[in-house]
PDB file of N, CA and C in Angstrom:
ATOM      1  N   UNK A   1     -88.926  44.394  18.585  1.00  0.00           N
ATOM      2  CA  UNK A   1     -89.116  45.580  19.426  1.00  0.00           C
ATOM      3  C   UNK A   1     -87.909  45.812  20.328  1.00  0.00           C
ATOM      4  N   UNK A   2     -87.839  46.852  20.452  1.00  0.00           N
ATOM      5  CA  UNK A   2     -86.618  47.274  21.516  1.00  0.00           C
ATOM      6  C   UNK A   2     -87.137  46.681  23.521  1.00  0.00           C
ATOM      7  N   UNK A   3     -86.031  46.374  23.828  1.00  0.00           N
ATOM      8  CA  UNK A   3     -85.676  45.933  25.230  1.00  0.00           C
ATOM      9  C   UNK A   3     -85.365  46.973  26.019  1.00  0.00           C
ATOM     10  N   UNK A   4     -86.573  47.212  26.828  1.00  0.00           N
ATOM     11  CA  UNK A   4     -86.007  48.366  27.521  1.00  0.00           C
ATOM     12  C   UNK A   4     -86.407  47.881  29.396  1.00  0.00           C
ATOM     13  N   UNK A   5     -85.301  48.167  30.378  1.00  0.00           N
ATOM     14  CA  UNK A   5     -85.793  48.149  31.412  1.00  0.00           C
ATOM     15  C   UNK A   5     -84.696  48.747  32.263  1.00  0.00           C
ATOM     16  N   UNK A   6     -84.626  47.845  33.853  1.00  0.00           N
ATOM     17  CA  UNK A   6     -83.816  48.334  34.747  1.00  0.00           C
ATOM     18  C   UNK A   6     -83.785  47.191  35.788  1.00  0.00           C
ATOM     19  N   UNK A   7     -82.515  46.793  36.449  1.00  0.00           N
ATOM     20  CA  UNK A   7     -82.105  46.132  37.153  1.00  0.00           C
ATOM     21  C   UNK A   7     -81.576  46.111  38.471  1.00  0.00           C
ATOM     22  N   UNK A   8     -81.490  46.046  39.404  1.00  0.00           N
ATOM     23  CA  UNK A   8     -81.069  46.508  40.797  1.00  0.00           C
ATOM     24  C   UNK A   8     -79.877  45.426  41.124  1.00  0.00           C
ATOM     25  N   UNK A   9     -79.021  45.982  41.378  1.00  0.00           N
ATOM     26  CA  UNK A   9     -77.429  45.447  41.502  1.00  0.00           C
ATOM     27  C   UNK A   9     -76.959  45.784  42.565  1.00  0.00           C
ATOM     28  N   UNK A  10     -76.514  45.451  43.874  1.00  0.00           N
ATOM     29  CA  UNK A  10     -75.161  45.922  44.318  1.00  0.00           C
ATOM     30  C   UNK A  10     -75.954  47.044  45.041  1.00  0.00           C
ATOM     31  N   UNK A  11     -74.951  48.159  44.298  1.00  0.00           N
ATOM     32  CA  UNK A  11     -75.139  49.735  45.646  1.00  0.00           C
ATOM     33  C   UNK A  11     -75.891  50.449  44.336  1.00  0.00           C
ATOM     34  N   UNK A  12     -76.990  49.800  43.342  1.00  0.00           N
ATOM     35  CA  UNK A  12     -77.536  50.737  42.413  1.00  0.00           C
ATOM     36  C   UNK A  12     -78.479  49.871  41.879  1.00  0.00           C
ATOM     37  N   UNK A  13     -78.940  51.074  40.698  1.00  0.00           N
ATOM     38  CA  UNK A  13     -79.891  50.317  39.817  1.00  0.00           C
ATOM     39  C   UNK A  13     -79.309  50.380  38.459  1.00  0.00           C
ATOM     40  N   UNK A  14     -79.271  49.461  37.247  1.00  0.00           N
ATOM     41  CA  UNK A  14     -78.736  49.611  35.985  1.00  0.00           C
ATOM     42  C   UNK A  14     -79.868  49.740  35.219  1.00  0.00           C
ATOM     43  N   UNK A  15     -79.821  50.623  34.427  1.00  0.00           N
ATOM     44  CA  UNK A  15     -81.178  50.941  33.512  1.00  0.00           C
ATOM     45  C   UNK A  15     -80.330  50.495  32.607  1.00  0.00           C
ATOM     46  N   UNK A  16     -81.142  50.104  31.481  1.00  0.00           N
ATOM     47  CA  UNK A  16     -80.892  49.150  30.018  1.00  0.00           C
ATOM     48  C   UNK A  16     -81.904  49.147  28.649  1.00  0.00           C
ATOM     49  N   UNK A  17     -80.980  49.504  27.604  1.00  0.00           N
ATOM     50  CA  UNK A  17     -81.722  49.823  26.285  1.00  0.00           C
ATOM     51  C   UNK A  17     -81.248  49.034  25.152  1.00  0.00           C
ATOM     52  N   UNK A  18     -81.911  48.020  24.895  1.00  0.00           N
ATOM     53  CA  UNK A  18     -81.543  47.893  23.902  1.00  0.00           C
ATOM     54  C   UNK A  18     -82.321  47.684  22.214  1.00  0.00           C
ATOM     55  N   UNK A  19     -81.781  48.196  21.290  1.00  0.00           N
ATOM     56  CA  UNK A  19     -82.320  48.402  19.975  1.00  0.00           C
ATOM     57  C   UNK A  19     -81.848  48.236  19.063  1.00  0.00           C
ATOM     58  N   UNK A  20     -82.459  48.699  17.878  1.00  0.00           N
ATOM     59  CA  UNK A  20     -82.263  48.046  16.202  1.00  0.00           C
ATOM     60  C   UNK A  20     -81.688  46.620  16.550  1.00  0.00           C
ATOM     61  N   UNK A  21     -82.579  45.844  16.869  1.00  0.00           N
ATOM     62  CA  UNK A  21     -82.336  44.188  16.881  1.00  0.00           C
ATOM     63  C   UNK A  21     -82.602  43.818  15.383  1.00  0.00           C
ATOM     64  N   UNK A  22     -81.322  42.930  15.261  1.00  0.00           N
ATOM     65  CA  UNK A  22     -81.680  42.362  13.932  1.00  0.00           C
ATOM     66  C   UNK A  22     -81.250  41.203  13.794  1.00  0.00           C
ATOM     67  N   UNK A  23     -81.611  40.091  12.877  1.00  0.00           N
ATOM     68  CA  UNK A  23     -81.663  38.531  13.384  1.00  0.00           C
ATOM     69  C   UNK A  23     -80.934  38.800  11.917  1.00  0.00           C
ATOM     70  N   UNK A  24     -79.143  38.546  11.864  1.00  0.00           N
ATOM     71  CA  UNK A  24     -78.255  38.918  10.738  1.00  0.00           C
ATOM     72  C   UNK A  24     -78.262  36.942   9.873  1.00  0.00           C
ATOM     73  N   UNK A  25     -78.129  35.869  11.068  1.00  0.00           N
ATOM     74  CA  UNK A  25     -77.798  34.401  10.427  1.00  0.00           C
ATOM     75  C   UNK A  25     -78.766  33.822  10.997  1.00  0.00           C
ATOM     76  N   UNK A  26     -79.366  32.746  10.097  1.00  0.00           N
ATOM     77  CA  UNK A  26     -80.253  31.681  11.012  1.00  0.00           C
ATOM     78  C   UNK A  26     -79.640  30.580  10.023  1.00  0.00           C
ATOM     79  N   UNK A  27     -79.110  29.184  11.132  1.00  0.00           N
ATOM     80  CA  UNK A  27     -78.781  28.007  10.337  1.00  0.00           C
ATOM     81  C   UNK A  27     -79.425  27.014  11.195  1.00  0.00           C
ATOM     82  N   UNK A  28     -80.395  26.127   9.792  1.00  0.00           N
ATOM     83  CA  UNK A  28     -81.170  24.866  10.643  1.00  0.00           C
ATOM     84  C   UNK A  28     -80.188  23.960   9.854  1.00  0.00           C
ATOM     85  N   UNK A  29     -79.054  23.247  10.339  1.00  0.00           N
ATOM     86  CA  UNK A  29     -78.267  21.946   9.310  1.00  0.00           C
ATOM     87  C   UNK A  29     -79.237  20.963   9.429  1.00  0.00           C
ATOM     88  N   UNK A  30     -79.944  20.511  10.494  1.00  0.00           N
ATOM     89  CA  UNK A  30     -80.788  19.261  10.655  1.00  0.00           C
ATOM     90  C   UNK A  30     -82.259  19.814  10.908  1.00  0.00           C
ATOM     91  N   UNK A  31     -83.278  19.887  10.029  1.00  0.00           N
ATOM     92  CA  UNK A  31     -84.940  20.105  10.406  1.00  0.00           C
ATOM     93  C   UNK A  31     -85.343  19.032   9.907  1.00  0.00           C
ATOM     94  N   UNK A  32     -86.726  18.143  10.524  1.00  0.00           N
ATOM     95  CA  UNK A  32     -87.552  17.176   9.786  1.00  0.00           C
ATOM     96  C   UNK A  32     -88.600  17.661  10.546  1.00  0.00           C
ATOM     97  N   UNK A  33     -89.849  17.453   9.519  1.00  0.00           N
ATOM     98  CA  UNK A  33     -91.149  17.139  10.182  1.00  0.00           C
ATOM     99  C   UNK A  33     -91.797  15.851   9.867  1.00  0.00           C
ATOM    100  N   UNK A  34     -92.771  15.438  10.754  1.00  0.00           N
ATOM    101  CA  UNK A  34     -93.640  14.370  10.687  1.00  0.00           C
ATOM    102  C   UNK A  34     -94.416  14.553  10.944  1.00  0.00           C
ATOM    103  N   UNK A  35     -95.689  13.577  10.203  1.00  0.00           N
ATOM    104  CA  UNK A  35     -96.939  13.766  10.597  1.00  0.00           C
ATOM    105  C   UNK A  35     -97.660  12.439  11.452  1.00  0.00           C
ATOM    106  N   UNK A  36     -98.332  12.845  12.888  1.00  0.00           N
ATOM    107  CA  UNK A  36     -98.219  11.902  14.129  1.00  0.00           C
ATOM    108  C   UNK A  36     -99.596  11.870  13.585  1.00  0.00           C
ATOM    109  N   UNK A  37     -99.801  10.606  14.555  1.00  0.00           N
ATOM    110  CA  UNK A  37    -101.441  10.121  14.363  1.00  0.00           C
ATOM    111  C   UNK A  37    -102.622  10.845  14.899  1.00  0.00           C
ATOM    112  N   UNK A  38    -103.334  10.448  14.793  1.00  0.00           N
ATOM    113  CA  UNK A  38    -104.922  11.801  15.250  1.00  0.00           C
ATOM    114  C   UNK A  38    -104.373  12.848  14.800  1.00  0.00           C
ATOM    115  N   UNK A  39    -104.346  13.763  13.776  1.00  0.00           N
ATOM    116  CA  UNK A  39    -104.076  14.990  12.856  1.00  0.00           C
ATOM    117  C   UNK A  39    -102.792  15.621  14.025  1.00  0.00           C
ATOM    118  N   UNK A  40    -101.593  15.634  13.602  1.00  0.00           N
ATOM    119  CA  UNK A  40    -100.499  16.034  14.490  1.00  0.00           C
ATOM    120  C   UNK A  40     -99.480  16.229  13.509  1.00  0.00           C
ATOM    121  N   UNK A  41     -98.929  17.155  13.960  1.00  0.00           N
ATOM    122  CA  UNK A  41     -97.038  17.359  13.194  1.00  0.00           C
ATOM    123  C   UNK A  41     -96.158  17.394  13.753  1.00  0.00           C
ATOM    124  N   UNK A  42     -94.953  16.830  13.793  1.00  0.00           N
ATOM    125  CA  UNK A  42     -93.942  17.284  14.583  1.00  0.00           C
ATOM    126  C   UNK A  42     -92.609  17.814  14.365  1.00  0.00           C
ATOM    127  N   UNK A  43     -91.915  18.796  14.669  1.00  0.00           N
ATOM    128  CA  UNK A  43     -91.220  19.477  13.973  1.00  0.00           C
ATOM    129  C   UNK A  43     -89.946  19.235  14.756  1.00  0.00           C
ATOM    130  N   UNK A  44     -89.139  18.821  14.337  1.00  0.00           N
ATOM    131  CA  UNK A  44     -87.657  18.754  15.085  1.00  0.00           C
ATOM    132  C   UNK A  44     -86.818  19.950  14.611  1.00  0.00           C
ATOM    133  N   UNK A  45     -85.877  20.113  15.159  1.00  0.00           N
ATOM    134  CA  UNK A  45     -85.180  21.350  14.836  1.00  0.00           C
ATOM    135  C   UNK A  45     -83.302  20.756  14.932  1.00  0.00           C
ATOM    136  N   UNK A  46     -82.285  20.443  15.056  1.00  0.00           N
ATOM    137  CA  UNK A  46     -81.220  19.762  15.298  1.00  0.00           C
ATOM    138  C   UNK A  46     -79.933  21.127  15.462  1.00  0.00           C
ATOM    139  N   UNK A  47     -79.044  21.446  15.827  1.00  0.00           N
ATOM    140  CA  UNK A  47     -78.080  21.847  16.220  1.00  0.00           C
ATOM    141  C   UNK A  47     -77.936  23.316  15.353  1.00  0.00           C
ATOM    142  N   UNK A  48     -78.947  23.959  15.922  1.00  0.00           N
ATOM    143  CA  UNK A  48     -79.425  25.196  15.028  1.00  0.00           C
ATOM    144  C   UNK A  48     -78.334  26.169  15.342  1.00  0.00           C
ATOM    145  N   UNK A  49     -78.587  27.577  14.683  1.00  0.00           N
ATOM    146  CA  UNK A  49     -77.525  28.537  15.315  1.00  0.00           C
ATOM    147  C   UNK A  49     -78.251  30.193  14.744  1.00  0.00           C
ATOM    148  N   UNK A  50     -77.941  30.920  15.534  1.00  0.00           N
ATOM    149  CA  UNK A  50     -78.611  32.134  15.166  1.00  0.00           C
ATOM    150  C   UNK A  50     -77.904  33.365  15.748  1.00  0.00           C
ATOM    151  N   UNK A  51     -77.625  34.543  15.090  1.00  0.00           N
ATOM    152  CA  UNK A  51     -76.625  35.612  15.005  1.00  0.00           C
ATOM    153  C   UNK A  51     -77.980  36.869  15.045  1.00  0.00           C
ATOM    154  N   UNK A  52     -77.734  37.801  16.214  1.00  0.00           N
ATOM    155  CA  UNK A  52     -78.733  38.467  16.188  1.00  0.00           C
ATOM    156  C   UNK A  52     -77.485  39.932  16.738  1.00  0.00           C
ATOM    157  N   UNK A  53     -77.587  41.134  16.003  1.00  0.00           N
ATOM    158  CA  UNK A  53     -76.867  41.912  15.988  1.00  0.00           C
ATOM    159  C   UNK A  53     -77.778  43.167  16.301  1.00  0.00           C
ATOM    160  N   UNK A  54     -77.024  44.396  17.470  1.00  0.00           N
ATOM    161  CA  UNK A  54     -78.120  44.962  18.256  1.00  0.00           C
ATOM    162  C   UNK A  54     -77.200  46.490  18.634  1.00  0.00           C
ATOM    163  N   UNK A  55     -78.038  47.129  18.899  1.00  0.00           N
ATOM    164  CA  UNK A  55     -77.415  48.538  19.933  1.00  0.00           C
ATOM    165  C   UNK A  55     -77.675  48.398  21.115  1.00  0.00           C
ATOM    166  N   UNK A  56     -77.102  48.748  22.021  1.00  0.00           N
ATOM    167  CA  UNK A  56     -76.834  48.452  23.671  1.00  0.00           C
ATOM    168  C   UNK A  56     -76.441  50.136  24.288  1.00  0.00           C
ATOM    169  N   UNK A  57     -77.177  50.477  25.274  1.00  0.00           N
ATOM    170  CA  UNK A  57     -76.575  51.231  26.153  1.00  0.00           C
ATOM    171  C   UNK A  57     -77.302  51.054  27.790  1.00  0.00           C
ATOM    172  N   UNK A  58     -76.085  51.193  28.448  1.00  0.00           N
ATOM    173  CA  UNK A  58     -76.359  51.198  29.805  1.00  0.00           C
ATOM    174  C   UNK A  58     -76.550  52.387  30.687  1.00  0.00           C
ATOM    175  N   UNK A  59     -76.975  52.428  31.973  1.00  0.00           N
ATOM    176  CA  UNK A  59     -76.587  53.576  32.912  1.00  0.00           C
ATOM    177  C   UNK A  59     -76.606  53.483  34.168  1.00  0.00           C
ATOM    178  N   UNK A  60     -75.806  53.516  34.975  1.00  0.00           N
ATOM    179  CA  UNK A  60     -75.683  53.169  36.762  1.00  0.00           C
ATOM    180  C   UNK A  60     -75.742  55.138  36.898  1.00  0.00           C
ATOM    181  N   UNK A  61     -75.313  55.245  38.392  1.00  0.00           N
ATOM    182  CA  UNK A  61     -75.048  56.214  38.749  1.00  0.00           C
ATOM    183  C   UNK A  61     -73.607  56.677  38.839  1.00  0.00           C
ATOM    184  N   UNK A  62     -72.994  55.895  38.236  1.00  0.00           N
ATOM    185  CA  UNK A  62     -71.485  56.222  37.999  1.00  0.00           C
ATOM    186  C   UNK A  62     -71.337  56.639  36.994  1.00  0.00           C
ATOM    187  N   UNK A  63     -71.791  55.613  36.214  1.00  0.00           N
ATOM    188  CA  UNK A  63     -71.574  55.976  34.699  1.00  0.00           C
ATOM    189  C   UNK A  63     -71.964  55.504  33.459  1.00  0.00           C
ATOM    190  N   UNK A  64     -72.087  55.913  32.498  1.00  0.00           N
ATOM    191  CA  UNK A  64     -72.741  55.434  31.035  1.00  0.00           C
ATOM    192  C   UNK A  64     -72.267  54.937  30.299  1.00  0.00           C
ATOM    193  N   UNK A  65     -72.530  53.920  29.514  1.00  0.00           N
ATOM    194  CA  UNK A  65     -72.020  53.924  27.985  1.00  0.00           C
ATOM    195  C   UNK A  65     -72.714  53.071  27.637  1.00  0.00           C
ATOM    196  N   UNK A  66     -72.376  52.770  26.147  1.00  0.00           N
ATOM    197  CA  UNK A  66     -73.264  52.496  24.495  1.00  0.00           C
ATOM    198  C   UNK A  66     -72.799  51.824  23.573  1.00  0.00           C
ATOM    199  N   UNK A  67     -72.729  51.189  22.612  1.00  0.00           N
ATOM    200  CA  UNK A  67     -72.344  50.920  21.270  1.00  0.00           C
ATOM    201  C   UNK A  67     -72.772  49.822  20.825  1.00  0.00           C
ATOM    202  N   UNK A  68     -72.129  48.776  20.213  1.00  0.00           N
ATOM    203  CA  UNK A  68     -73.309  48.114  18.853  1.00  0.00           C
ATOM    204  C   UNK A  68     -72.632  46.397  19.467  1.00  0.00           C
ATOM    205  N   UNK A  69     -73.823  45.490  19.838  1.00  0.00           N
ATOM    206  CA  UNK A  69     -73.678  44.310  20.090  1.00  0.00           C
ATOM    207  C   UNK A  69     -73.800  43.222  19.413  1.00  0.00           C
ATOM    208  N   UNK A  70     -72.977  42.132  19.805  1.00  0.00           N
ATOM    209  CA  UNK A  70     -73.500  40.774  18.708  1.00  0.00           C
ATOM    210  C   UNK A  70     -73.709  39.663  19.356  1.00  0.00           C
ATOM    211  N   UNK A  71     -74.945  38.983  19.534  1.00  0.00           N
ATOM    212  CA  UNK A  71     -74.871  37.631  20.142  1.00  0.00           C
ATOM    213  C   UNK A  71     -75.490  36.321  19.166  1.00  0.00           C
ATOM    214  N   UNK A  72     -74.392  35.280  19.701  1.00  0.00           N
ATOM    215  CA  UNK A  72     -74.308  34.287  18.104  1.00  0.00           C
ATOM    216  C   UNK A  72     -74.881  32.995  19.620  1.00  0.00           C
ATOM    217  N   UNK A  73     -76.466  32.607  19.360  1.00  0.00           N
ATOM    218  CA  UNK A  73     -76.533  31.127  19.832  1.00  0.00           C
ATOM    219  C   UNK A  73     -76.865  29.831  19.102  1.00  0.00           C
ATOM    220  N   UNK A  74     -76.078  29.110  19.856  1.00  0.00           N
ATOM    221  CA  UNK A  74     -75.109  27.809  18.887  1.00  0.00           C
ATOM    222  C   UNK A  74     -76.054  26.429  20.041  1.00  0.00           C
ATOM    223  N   UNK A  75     -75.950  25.449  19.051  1.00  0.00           N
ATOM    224  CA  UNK A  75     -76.890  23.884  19.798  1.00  0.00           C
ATOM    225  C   UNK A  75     -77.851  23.776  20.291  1.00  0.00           C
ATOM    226  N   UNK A  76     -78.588  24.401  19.312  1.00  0.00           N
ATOM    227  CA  UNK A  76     -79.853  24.879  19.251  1.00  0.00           C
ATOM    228  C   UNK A  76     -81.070  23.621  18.982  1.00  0.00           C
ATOM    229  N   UNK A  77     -81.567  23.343  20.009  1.00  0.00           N
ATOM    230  CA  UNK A  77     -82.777  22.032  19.638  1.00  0.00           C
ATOM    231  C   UNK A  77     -84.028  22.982  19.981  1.00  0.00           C
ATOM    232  N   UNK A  78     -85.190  22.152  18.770  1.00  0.00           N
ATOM    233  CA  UNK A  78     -86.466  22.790  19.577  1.00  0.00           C
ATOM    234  C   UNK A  78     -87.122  21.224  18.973  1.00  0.00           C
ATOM    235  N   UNK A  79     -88.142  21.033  19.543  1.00  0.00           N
ATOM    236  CA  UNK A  79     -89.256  19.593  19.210  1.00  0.00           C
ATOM    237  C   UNK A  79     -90.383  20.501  19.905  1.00  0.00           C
ATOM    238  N   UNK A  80     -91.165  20.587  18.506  1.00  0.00           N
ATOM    239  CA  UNK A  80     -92.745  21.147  18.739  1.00  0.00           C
ATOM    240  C   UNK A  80     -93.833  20.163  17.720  1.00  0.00           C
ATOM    241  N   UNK A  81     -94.506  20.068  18.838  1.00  0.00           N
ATOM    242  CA  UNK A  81     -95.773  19.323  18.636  1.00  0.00           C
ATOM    243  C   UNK A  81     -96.890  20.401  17.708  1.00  0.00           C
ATOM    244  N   UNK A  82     -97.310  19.984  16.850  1.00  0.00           N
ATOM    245  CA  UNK A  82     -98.856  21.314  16.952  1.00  0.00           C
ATOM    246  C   UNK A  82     -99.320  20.413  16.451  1.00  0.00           C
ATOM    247  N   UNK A  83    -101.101  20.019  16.864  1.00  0.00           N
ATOM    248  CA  UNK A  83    -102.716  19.867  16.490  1.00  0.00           C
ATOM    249  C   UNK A  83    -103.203  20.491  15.116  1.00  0.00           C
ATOM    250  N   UNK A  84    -103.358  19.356  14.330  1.00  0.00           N
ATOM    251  CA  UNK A  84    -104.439  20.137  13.312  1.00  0.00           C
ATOM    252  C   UNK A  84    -105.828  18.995  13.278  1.00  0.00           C
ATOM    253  N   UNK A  85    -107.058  20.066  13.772  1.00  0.00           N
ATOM    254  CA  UNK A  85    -107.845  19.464  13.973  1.00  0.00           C
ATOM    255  C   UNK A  85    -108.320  19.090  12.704  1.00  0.00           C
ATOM    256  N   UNK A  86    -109.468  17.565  12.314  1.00  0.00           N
ATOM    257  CA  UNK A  86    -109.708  17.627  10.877  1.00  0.00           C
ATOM    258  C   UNK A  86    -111.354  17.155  11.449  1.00  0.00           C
ATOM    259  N   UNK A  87    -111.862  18.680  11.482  1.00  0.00           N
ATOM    260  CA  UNK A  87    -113.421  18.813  11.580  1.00  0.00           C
ATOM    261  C   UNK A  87    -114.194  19.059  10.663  1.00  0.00           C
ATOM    262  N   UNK A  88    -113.509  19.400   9.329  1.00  0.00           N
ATOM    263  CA  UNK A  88    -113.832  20.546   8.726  1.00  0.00           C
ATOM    264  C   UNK A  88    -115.599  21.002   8.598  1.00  0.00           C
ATOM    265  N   UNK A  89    -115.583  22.075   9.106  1.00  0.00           N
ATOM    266  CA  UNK A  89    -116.296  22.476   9.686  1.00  0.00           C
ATOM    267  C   UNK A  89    -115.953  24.237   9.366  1.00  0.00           C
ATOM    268  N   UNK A  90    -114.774  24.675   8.880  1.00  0.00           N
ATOM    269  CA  UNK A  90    -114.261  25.774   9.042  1.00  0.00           C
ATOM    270  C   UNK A  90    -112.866  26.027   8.471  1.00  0.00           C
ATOM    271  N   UNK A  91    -112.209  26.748   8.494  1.00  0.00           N
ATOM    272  CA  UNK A  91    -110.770  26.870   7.997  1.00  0.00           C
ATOM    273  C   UNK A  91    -110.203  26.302   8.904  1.00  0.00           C
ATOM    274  N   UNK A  92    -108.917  25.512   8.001  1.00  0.00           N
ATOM    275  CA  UNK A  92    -107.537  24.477   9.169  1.00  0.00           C
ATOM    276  C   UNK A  92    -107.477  25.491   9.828  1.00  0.00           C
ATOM    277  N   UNK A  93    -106.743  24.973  11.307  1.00  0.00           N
ATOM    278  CA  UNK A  93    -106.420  25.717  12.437  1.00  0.00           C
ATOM    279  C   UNK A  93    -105.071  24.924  12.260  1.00  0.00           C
ATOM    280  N   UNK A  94    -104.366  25.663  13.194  1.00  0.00           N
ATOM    281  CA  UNK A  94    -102.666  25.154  13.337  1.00  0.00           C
ATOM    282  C   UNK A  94    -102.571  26.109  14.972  1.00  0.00           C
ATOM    283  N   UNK A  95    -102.723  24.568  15.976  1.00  0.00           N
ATOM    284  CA  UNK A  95    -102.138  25.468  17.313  1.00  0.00           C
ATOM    285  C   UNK A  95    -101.199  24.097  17.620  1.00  0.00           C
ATOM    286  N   UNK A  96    -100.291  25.122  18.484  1.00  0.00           N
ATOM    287  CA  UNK A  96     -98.911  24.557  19.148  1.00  0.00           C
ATOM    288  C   UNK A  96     -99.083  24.082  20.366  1.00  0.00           C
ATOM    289  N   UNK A  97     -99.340  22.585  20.448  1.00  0.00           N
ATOM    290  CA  UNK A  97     -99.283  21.599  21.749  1.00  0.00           C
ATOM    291  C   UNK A  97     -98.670  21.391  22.578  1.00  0.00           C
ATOM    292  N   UNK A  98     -97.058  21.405  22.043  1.00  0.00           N
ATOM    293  CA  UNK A  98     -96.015  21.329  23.463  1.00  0.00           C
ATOM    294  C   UNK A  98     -94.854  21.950  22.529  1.00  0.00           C
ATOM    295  N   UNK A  99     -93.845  22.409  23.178  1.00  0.00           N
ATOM    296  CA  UNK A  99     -92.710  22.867  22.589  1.00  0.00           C
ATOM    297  C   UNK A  99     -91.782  22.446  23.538  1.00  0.00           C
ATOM    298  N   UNK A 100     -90.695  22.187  23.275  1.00  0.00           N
ATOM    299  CA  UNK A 100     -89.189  21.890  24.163  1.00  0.00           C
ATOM    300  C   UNK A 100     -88.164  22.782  23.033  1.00  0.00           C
ATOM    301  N   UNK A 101     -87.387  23.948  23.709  1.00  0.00           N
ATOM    302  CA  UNK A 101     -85.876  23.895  23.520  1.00  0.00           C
ATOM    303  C   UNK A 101     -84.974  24.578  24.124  1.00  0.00           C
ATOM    304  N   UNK A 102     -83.743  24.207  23.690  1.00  0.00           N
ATOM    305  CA  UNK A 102     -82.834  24.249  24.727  1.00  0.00           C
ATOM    306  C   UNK A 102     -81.033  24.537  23.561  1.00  0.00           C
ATOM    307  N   UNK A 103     -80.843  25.260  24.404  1.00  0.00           N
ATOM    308  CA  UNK A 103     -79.570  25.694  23.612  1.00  0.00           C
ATOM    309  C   UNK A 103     -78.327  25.746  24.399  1.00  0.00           C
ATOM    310  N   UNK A 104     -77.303  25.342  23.802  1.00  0.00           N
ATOM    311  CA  UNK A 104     -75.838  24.822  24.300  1.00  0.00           C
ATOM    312  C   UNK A 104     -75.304  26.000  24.512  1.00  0.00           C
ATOM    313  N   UNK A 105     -74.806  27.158  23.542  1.00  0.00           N
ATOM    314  CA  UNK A 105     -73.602  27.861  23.681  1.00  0.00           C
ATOM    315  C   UNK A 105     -74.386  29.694  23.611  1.00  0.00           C
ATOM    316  N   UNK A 106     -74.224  30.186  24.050  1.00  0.00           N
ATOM    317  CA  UNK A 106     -74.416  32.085  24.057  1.00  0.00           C
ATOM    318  C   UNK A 106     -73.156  32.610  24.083  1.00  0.00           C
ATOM    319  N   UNK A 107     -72.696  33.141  22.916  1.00  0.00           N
ATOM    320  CA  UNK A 107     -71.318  34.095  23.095  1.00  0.00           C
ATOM    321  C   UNK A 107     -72.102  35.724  22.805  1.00  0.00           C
ATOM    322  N   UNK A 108     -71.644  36.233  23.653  1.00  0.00           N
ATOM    323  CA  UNK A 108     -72.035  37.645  23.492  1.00  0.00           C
ATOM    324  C   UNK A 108     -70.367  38.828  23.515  1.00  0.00           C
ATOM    325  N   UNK A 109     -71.293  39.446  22.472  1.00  0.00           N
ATOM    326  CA  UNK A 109     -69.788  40.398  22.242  1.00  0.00           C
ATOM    327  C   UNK A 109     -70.302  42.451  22.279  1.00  0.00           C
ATOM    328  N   UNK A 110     -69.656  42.879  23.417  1.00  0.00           N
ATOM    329  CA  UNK A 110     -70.185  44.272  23.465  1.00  0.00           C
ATOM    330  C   UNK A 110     -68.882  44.896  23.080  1.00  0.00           C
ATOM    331  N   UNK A 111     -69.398  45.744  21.826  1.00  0.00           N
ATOM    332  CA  UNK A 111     -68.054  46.895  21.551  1.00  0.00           C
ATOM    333  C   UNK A 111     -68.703  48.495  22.603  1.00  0.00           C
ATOM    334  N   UNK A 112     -68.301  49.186  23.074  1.00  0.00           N
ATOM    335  CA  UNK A 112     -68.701  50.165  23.405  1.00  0.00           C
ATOM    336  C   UNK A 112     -67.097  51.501  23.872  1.00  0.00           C
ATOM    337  N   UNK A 113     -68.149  52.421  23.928  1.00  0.00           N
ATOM    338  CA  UNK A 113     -67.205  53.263  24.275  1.00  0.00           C
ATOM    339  C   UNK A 113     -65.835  53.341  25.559  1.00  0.00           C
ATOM    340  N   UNK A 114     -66.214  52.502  26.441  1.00  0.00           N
ATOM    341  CA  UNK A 114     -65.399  52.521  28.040  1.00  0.00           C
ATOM    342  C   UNK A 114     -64.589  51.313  27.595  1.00  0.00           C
TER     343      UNK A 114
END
């Protein structure tokens, strides 16, 4: 979905749009899962990276502009826990117990008109 809001800065407010998000690279070099005791999985994730390419426009009271963005994030860990209960009793369930992650690098790149 598109990002839309507004920010208060300084001597103004910056309104902000952004759209056609699109997730262009996803690299997992290191994933494992395991399966933990009492019905559990655990999913590691290792030095992930992901390229998500977008339209951007801004607006203060000075002035405007627009054009097409790219942000590439790099050292990428996630470790998620999820529960599968074994009641059966009903269809498996799959809920998410704890999650951790945390990422090293954000390069962001705006082409625009100014």
């Amino acid at each position: 979905p598109d990002l839309t809001g507004h920010e208060k800065f300084g001597l103004g407010n910056v309104k902000y749009n952004i759209s056609r998000i699109h997730v262009t690279a996803v690299e997992l070099p290191s994933a494992s899962i395991s399966l933990l005791p009492v019905s559990g999985i655990k999913l590691v994730i290792g030095n992930a990276s992901l390229t998500i390419d977008m339209n951007w426009n801004i607006r203060t009271w000075i002035f405007k502009d627009s054009g097409r963005g790219t942000v590439h994030i790099s050292k990428v860990f996630v470790t998620a826990i999820f529960s599968t209960p074994l009641d059966n009793t009903g269809p498996t369930s799959i809920s998410l117990t704890s999650c951790r992650t945390t990422s090293g690098d954000i390069d962001i790149k705006l082409n625009g008109k100014s």
